[in-house]
PDB file of N, CA and C in Angstrom:
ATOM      1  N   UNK A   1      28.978 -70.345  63.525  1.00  0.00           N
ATOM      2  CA  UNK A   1      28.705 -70.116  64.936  1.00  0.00           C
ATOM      3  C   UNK A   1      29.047 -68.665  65.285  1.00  0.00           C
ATOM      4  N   UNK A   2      28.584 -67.460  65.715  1.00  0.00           N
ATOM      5  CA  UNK A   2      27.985 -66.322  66.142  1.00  0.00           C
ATOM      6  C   UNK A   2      28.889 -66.460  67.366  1.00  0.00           C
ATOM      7  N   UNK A   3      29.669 -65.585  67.944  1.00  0.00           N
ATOM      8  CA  UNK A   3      30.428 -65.175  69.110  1.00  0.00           C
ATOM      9  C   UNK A   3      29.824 -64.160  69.918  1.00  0.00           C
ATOM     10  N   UNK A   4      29.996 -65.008  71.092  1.00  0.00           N
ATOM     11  CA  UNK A   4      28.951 -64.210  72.013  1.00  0.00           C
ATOM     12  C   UNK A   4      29.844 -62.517  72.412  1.00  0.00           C
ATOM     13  N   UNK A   5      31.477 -62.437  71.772  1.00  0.00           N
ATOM     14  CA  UNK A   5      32.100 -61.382  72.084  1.00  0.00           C
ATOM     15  C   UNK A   5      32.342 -60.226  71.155  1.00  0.00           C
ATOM     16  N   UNK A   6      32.305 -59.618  71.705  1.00  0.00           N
ATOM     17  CA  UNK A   6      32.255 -57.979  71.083  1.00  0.00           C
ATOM     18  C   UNK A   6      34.156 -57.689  71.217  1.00  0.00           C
ATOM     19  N   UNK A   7      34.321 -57.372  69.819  1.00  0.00           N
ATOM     20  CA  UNK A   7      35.651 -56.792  69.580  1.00  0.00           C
ATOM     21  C   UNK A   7      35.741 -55.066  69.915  1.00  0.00           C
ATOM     22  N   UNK A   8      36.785 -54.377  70.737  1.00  0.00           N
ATOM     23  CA  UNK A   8      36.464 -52.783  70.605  1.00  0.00           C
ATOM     24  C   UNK A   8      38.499 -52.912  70.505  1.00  0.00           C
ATOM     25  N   UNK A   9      38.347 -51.512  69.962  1.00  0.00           N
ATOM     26  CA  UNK A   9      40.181 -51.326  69.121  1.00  0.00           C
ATOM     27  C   UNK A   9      39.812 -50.538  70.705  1.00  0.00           C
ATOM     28  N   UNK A  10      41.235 -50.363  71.352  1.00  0.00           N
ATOM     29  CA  UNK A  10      41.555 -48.829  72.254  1.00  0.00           C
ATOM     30  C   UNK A  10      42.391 -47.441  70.806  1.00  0.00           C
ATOM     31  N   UNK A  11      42.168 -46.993  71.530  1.00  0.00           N
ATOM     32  CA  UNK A  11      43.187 -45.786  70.620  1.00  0.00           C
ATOM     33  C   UNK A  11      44.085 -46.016  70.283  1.00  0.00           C
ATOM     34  N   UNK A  12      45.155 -46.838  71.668  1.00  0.00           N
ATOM     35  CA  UNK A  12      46.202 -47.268  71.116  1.00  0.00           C
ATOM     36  C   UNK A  12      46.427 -48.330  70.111  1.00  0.00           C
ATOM     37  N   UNK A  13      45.918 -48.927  70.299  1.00  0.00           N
ATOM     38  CA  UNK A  13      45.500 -50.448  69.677  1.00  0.00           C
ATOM     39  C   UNK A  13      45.161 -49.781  67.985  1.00  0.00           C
ATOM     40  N   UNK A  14      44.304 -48.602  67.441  1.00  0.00           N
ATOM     41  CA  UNK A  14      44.269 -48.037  66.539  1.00  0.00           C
ATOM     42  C   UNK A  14      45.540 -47.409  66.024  1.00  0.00           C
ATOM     43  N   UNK A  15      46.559 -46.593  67.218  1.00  0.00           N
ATOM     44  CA  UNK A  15      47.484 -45.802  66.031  1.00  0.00           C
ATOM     45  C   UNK A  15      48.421 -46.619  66.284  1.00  0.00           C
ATOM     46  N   UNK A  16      48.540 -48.187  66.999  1.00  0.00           N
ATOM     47  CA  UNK A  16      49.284 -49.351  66.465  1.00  0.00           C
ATOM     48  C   UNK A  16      49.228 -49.838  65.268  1.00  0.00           C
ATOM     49  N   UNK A  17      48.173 -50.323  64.322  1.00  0.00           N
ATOM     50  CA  UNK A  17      48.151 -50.760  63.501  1.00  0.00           C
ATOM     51  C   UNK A  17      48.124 -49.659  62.498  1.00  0.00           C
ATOM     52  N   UNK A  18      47.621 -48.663  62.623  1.00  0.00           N
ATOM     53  CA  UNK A  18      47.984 -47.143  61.397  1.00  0.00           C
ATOM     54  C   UNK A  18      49.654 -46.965  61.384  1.00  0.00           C
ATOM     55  N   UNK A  19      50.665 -47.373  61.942  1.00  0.00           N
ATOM     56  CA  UNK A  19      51.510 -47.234  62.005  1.00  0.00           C
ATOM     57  C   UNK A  19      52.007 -48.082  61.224  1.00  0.00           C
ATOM     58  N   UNK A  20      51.807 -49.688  61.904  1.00  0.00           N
ATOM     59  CA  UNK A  20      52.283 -51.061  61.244  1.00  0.00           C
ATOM     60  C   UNK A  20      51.774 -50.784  59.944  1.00  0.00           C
ATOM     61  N   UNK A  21      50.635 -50.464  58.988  1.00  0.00           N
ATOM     62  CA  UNK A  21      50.188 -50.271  57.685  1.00  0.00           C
ATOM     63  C   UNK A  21      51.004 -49.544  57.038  1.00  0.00           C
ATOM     64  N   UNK A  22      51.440 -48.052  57.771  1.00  0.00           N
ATOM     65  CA  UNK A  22      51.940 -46.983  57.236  1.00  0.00           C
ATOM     66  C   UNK A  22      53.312 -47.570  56.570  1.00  0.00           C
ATOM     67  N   UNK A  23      53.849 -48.323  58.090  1.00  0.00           N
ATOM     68  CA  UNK A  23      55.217 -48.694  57.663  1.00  0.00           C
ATOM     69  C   UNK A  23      55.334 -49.981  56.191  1.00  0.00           C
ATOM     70  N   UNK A  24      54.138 -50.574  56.507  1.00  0.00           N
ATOM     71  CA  UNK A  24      54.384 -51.858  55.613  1.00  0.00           C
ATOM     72  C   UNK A  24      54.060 -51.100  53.978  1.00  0.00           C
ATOM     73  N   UNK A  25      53.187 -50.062  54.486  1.00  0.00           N
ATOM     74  CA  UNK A  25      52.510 -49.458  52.806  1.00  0.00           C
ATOM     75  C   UNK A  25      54.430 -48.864  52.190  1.00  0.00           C
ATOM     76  N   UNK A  26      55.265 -48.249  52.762  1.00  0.00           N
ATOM     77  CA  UNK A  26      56.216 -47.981  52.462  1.00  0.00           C
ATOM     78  C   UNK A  26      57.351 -48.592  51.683  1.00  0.00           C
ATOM     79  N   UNK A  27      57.378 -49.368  52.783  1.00  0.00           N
ATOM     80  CA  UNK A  27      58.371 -50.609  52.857  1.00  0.00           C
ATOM     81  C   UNK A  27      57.865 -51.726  52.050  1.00  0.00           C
ATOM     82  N   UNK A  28      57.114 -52.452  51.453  1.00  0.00           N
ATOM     83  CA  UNK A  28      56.933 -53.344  50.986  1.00  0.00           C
ATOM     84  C   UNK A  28      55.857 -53.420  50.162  1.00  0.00           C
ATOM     85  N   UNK A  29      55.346 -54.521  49.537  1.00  0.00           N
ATOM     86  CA  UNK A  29      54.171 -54.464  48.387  1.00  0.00           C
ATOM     87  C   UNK A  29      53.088 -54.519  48.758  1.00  0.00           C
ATOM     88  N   UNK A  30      52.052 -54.269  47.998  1.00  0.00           N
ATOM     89  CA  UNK A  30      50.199 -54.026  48.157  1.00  0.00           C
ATOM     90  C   UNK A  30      49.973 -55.972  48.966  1.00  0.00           C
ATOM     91  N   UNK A  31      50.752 -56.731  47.925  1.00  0.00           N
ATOM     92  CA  UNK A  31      50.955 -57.818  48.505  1.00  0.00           C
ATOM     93  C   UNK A  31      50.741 -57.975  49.924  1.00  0.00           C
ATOM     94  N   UNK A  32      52.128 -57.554  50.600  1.00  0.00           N
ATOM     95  CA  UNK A  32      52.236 -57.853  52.247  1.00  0.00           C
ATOM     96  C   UNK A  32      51.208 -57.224  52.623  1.00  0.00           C
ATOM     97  N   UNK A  33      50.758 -55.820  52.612  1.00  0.00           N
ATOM     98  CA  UNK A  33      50.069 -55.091  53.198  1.00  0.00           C
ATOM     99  C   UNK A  33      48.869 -56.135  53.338  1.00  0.00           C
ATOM    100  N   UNK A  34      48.338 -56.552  52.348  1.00  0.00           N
ATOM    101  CA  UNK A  34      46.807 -57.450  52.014  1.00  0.00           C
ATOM    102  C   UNK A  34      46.860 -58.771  52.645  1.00  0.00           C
ATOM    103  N   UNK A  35      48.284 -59.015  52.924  1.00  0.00           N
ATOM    104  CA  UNK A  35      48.764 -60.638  53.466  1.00  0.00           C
ATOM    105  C   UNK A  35      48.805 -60.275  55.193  1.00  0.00           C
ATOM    106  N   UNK A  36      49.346 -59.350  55.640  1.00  0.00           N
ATOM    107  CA  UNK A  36      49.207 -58.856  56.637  1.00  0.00           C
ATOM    108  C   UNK A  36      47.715 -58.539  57.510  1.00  0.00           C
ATOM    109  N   UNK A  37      46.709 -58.022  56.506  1.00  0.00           N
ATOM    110  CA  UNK A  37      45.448 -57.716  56.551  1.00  0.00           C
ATOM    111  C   UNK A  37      44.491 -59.194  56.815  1.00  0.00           C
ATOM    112  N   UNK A  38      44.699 -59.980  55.859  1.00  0.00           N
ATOM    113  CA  UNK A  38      44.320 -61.446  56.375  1.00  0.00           C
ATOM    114  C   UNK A  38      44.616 -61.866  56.926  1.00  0.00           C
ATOM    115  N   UNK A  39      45.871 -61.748  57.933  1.00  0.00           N
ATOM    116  CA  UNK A  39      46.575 -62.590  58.948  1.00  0.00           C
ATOM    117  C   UNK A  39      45.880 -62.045  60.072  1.00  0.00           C
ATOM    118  N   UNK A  40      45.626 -60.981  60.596  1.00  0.00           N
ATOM    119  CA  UNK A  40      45.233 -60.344  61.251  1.00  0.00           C
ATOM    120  C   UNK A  40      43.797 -60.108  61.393  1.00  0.00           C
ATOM    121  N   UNK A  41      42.940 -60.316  60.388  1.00  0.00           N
ATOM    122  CA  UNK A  41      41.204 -60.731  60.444  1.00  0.00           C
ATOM    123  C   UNK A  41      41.271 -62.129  61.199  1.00  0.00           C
ATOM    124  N   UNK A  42      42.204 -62.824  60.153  1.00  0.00           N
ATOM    125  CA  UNK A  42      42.075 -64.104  61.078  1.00  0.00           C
ATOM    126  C   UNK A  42      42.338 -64.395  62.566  1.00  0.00           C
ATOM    127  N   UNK A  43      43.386 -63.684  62.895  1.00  0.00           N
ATOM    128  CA  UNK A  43      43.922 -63.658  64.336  1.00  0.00           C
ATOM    129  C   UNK A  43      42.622 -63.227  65.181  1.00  0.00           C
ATOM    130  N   UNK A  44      42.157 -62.071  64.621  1.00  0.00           N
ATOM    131  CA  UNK A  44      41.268 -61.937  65.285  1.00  0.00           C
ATOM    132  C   UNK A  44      40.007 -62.635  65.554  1.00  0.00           C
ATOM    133  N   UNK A  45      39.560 -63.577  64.403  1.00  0.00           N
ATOM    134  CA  UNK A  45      38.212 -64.085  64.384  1.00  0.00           C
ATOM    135  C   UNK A  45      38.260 -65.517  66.175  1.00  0.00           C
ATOM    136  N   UNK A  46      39.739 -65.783  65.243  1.00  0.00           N
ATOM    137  CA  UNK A  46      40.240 -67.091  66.747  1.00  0.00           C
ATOM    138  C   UNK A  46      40.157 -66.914  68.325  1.00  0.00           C
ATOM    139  N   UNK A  47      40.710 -65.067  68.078  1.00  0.00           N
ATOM    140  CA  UNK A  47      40.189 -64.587  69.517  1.00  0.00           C
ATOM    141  C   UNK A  47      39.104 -64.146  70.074  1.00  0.00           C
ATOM    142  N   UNK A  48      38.090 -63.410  68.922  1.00  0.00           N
ATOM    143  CA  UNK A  48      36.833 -63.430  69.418  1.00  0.00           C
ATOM    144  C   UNK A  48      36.027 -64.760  69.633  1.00  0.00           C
ATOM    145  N   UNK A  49      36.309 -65.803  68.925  1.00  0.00           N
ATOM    146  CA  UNK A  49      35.656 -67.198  69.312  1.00  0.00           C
ATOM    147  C   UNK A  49      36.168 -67.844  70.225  1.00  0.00           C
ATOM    148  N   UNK A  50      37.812 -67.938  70.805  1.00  0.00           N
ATOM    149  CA  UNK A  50      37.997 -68.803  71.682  1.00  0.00           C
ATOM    150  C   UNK A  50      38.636 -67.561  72.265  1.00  0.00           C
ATOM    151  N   UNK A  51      38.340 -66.275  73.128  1.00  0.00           N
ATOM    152  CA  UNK A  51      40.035 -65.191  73.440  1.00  0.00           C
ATOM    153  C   UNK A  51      40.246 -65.986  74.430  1.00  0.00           C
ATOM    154  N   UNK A  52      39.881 -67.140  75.507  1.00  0.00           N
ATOM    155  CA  UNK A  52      41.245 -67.811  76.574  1.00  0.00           C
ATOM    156  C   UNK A  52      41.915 -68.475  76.137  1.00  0.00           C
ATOM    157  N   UNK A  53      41.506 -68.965  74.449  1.00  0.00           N
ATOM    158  CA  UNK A  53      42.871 -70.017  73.861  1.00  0.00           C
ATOM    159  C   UNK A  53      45.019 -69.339  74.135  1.00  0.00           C
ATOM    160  N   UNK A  54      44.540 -67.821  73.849  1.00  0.00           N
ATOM    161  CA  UNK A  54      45.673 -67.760  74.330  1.00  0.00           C
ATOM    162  C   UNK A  54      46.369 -67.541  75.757  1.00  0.00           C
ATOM    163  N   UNK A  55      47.255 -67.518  76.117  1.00  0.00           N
ATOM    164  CA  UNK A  55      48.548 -67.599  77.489  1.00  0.00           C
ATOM    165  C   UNK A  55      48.012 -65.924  77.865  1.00  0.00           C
ATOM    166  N   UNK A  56      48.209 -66.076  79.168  1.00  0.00           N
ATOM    167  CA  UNK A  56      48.490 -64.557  79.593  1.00  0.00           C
ATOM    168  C   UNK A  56      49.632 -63.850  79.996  1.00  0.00           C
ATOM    169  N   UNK A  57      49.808 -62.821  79.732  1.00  0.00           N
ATOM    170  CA  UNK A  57      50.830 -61.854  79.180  1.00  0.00           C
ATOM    171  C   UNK A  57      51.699 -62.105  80.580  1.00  0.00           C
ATOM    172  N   UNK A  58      53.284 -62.291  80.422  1.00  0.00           N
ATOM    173  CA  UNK A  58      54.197 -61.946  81.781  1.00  0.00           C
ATOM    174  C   UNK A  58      54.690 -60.869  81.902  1.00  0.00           C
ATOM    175  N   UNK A  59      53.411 -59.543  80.648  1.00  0.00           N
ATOM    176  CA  UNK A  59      54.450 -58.501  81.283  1.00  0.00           C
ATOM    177  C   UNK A  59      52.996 -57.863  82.111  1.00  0.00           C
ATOM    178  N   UNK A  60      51.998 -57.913  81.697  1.00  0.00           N
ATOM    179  CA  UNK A  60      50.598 -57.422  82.927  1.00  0.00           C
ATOM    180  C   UNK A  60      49.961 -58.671  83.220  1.00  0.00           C
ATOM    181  N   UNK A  61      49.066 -58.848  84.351  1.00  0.00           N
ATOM    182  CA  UNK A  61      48.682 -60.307  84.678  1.00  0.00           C
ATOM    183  C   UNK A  61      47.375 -60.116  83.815  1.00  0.00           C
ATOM    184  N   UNK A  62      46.440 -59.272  83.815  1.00  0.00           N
ATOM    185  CA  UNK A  62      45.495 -59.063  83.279  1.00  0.00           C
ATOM    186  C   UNK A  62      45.308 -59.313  81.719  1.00  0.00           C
ATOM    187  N   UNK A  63      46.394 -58.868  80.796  1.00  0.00           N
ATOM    188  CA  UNK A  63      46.228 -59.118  79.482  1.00  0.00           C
ATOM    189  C   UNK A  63      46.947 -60.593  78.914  1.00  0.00           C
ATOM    190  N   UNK A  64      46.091 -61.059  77.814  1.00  0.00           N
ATOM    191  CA  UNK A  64      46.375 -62.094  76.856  1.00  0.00           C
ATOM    192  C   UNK A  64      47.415 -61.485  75.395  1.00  0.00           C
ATOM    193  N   UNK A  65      47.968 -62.741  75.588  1.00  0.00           N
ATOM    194  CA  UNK A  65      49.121 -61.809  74.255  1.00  0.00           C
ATOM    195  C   UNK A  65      49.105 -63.206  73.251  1.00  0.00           C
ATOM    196  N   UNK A  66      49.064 -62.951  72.110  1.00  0.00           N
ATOM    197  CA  UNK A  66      48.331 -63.162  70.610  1.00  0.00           C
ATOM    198  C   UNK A  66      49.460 -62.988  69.950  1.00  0.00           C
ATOM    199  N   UNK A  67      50.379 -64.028  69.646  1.00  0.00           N
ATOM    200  CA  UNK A  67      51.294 -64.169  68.624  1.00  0.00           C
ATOM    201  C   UNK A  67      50.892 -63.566  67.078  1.00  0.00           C
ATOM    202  N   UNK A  68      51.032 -62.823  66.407  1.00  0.00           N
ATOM    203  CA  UNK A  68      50.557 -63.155  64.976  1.00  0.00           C
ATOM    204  C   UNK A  68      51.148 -63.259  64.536  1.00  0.00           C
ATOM    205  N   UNK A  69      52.734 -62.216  64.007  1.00  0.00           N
ATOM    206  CA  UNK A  69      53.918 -62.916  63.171  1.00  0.00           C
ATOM    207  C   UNK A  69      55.158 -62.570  64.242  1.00  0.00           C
ATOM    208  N   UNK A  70      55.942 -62.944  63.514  1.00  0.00           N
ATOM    209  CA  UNK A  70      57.494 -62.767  64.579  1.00  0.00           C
ATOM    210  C   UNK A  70      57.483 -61.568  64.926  1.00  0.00           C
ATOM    211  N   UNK A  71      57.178 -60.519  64.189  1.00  0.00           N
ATOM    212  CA  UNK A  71      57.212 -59.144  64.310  1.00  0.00           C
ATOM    213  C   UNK A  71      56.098 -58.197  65.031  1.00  0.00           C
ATOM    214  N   UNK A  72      54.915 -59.127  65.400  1.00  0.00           N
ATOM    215  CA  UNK A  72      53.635 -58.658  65.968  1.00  0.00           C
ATOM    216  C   UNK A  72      52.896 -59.124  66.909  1.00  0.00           C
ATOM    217  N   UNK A  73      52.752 -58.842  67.986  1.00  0.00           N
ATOM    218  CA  UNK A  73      51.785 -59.437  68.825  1.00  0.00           C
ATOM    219  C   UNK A  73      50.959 -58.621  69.625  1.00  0.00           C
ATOM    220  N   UNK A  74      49.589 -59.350  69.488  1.00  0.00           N
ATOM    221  CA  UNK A  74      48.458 -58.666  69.942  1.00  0.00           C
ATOM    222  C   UNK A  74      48.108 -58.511  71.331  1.00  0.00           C
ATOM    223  N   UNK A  75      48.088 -58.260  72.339  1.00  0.00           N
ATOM    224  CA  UNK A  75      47.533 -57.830  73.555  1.00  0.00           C
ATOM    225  C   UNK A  75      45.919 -57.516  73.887  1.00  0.00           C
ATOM    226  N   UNK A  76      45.388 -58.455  74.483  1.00  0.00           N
ATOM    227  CA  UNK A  76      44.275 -57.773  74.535  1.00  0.00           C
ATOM    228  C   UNK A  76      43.697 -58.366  76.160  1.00  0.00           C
ATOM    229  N   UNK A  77      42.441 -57.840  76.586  1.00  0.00           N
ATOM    230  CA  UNK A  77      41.736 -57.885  77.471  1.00  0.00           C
ATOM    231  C   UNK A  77      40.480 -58.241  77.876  1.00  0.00           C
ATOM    232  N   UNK A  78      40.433 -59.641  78.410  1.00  0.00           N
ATOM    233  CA  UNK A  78      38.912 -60.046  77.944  1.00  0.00           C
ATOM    234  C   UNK A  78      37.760 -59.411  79.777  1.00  0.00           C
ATOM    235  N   UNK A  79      36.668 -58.803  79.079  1.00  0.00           N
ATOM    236  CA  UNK A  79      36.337 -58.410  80.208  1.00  0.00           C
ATOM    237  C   UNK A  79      34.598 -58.669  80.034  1.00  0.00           C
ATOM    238  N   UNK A  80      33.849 -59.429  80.752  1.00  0.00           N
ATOM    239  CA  UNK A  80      32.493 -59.878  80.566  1.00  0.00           C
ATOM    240  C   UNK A  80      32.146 -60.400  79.021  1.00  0.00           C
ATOM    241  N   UNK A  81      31.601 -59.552  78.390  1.00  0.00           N
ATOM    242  CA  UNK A  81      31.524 -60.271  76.464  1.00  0.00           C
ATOM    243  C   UNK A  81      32.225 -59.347  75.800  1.00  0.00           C
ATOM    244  N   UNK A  82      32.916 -58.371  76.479  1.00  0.00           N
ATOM    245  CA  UNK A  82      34.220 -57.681  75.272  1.00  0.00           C
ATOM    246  C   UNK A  82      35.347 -58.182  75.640  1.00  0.00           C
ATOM    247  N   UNK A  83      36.209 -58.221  74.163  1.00  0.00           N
ATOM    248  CA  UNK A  83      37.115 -58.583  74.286  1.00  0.00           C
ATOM    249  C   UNK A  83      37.998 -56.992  73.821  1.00  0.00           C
ATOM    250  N   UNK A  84      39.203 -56.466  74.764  1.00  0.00           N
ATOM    251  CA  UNK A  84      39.305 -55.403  74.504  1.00  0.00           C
ATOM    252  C   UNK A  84      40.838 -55.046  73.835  1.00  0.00           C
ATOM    253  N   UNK A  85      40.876 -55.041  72.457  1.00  0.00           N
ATOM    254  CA  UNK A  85      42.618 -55.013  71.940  1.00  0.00           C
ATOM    255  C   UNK A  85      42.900 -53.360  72.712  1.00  0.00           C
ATOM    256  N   UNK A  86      44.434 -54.155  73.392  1.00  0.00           N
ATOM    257  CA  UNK A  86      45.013 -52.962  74.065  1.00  0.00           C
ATOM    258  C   UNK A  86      46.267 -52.274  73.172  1.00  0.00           C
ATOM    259  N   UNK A  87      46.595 -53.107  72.309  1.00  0.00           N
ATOM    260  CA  UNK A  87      47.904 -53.281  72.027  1.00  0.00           C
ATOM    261  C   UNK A  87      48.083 -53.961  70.447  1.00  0.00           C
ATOM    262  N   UNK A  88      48.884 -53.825  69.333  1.00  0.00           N
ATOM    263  CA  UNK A  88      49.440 -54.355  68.468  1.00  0.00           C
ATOM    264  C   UNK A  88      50.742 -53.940  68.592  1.00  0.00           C
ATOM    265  N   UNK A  89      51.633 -54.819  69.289  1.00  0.00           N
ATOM    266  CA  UNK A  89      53.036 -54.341  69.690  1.00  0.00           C
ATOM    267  C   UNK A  89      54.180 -55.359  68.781  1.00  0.00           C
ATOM    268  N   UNK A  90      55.107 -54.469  68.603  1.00  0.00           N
ATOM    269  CA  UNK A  90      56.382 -54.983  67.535  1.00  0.00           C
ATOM    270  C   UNK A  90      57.425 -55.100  68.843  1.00  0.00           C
ATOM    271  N   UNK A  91      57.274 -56.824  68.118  1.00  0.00           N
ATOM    272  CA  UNK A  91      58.147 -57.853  69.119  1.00  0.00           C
ATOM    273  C   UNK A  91      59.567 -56.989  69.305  1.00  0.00           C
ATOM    274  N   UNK A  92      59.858 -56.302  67.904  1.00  0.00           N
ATOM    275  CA  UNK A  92      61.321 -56.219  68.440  1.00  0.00           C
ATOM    276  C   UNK A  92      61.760 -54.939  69.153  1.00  0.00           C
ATOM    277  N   UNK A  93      60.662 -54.370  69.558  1.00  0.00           N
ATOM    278  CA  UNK A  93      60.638 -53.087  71.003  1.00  0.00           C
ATOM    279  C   UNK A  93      61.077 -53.659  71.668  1.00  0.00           C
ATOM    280  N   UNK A  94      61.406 -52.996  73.223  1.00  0.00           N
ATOM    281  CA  UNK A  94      61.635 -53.271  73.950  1.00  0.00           C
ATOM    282  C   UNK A  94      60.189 -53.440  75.227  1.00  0.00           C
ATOM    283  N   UNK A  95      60.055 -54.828  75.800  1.00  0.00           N
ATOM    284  CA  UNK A  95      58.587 -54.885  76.377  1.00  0.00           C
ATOM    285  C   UNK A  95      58.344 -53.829  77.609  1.00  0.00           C
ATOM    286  N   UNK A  96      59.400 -53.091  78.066  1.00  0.00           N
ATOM    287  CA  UNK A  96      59.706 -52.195  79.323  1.00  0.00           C
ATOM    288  C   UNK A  96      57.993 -50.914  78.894  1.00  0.00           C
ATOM    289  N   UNK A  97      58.038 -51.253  77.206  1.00  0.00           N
ATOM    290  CA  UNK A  97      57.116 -50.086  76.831  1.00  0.00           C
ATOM    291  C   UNK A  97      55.583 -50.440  77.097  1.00  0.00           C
ATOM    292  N   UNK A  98      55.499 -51.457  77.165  1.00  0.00           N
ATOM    293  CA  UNK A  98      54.129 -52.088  77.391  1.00  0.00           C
ATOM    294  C   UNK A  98      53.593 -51.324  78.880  1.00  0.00           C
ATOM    295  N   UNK A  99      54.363 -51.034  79.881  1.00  0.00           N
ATOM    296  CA  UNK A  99      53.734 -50.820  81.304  1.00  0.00           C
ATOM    297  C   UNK A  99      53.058 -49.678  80.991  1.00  0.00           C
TER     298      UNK A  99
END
């Protein structure tokens, strides 16, 4: 089944995850990096097919926030047939940074 929604990264949403890679390419094996990489196609496929399955965010009213691991959650913005990632934010920031 074909999703009627269009995925777009923001900038930020880009040097979020160049970061999360950078750090994981460092820190840990080709493994995680690739385990990380599938977790995250997948996350995404769930939100382009269902994006109101998830809760909306209590820190903006406007955005949906996307659990993926303890350490990651996605933010995004559904607006007519895009769905717009604002955000790949590390849970263990502080959320004050999100505004």
């Amino acid at each position: 089944m074909a999703s009627e929604f269009q995925i777009i990264w923001s900038d930020e949403a880009i040097s979020n995850l160049e970061k999360i890679l950078d750090y994981l390419e460092r820190k840990w094996t080709e493994r995680e990096v690739n385990r990380f990489k599938v977790l995250l196609s997948r996350q995404l496929d769930i939100i382009q097919n269902n994006p109101e399955l998830f809760p909306k965010s209590g820190i903006q009213s406007l955005l949906r926030k996307a659990v993926l691991s303890k350490q990651t959650s996605i933010y995004y913005l559904i607006r007519d047939d895009s769905i717009y990632l604002v955000y790949l934010f590390d849970n263990r920031m502080n959320p004050e940074k999100l505004k």
